[in-house]
C-alpha atoms as a PDB file:
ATOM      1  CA  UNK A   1     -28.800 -14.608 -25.395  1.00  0.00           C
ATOM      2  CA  UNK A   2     -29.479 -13.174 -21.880  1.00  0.00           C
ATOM      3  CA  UNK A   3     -27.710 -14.507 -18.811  1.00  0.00           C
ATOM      4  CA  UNK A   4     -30.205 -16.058 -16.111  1.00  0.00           C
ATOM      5  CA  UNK A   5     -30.329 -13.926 -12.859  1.00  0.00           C
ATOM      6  CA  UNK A   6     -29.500 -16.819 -10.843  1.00  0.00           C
ATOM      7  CA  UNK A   7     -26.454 -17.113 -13.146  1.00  0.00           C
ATOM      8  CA  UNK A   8     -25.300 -13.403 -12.665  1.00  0.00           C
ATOM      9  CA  UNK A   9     -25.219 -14.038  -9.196  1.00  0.00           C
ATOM     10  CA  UNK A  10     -22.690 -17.096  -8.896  1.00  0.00           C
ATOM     11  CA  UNK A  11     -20.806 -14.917 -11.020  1.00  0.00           C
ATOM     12  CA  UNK A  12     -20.800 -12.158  -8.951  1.00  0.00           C
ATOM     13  CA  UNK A  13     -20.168 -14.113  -5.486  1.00  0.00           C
ATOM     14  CA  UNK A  14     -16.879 -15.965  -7.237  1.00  0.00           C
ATOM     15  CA  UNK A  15     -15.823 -12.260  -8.505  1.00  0.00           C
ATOM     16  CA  UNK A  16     -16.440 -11.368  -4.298  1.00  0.00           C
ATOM     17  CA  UNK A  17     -14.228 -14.368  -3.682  1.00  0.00           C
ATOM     18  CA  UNK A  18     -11.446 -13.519  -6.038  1.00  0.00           C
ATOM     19  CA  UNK A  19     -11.486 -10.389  -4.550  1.00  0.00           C
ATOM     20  CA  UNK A  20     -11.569 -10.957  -1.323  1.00  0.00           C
ATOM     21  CA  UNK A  21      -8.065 -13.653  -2.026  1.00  0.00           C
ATOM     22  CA  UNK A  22      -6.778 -10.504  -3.647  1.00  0.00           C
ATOM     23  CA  UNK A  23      -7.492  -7.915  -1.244  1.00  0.00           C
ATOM     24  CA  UNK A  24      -5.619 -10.818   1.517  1.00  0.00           C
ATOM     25  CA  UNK A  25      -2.753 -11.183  -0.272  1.00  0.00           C
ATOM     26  CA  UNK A  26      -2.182  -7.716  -0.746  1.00  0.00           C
ATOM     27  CA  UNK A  27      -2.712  -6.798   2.656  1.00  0.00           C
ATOM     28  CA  UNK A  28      -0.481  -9.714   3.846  1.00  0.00           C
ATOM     29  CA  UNK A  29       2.325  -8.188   1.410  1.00  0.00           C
ATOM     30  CA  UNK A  30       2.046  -4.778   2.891  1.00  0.00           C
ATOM     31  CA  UNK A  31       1.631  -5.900   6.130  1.00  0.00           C
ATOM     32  CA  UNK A  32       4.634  -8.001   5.924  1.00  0.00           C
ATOM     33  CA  UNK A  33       6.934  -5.030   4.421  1.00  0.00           C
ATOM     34  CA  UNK A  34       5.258  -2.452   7.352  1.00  0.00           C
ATOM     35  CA  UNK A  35       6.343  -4.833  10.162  1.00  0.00           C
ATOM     36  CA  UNK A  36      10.001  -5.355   8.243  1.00  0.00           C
ATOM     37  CA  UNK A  37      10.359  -0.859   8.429  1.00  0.00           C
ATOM     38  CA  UNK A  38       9.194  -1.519  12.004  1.00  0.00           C
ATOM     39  CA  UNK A  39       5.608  -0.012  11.596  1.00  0.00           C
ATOM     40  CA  UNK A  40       3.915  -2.721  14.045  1.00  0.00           C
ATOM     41  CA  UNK A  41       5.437  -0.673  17.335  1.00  0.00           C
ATOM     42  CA  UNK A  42       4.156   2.380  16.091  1.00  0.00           C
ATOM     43  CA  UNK A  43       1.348   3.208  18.684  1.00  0.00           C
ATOM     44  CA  UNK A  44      -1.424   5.454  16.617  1.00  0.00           C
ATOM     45  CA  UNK A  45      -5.138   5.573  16.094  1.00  0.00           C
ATOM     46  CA  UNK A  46      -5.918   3.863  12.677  1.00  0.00           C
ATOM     47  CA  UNK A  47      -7.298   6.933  11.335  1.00  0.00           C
ATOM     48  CA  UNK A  48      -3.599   8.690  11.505  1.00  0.00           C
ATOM     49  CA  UNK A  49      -1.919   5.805  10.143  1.00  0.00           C
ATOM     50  CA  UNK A  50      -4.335   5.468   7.436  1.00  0.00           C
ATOM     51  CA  UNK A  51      -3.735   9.248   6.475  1.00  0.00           C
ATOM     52  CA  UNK A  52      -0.111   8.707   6.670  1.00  0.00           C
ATOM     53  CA  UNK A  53      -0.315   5.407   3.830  1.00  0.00           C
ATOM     54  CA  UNK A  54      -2.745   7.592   1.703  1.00  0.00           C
ATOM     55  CA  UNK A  55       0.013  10.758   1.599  1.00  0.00           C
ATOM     56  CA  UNK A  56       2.403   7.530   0.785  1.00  0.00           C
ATOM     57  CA  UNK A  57      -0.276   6.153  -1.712  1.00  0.00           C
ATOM     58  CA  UNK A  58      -0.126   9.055  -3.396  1.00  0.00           C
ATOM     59  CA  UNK A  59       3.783  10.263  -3.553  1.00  0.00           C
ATOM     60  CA  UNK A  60       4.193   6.698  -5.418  1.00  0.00           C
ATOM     61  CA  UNK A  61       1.189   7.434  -7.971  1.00  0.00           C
ATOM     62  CA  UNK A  62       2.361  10.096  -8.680  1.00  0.00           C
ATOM     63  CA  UNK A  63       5.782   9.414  -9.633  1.00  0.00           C
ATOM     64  CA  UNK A  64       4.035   5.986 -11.388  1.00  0.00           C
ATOM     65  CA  UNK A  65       7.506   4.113 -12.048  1.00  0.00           C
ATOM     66  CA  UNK A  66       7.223   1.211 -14.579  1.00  0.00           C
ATOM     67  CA  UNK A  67       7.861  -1.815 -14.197  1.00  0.00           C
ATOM     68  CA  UNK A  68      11.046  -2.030 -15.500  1.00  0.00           C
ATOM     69  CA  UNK A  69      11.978   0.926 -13.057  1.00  0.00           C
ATOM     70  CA  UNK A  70      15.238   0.124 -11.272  1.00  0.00           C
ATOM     71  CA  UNK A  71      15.148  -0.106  -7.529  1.00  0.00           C
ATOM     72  CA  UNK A  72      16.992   3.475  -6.302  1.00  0.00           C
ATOM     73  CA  UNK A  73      15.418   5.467  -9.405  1.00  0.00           C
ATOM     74  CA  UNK A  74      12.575   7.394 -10.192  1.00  0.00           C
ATOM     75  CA  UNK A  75      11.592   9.584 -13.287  1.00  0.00           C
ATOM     76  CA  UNK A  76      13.873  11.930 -12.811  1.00  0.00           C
ATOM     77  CA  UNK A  77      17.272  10.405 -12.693  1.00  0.00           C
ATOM     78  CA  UNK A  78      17.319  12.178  -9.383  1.00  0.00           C
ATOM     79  CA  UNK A  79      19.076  10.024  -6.167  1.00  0.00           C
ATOM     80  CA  UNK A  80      20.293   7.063  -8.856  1.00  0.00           C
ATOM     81  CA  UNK A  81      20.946   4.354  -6.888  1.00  0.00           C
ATOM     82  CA  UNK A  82      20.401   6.031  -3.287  1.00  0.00           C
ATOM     83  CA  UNK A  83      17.046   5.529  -1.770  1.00  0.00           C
ATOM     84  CA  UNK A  84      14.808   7.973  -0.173  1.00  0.00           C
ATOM     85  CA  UNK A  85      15.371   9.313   2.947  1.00  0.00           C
ATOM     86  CA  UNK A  86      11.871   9.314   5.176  1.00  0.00           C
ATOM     87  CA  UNK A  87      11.593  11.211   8.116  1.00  0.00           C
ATOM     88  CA  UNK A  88      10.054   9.461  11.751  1.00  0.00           C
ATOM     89  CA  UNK A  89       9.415  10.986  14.989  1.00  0.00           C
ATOM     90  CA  UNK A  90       7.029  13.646  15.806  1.00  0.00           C
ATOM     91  CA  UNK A  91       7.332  15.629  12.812  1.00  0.00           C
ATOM     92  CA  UNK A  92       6.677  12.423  10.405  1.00  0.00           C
ATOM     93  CA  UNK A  93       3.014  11.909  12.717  1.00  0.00           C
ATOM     94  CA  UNK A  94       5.056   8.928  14.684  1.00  0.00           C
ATOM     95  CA  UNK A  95       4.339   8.904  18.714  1.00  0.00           C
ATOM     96  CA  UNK A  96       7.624   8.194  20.664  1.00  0.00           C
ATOM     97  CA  UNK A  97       6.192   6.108  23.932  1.00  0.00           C
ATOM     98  CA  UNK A  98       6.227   7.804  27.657  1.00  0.00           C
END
């Protein structure tokens, strides 16, 4: 049996909704971990900060721990129980204030 049209569409604006929560509580999550590694004073144009969360986007796909991953450890075994060093200042795309 075929859905009504009319039905499709509350379906689709309560899958928007659900998104939409998502997409907030994600944000609020990073946002809340950004501020913590004291991203808010950072003073950049969105585009550059956006480039610089893709690059980070993409070092943690690729590495794709599990879920049962320990904190300190990746796939390698490499740096067991010592976190990542990351690099700021002018070389890591952060702008020190005049």
């Amino acid at each position: 049996m075929k859905k009504p049209s009319s039905k499709i569409r509350q379906e689709i604006a309560k899958l928007q909704e659900q998104l939409k929560t998502a997409e907030t509580r994600e944000a609020e999550r990073i946002g809340r971990i950004a501020v913590r590694a004291g991203l808010g004073d950072i003073e950049t144009d969105e585009t550059a900060l956006q480039a610089a969360f893709e690059d980070l986007a993409k070092r943690f796909h690729a590495g794709k721990p599990s879920a049962t991953a320990r904190k300190g450890t990746n796939e390698s075994g490499a740096g067991r129980g010592q976190p990542e060093t990351i690099a700021t200042g002018p070389a890591s795309g952060r702008l020190d204030e005049a």
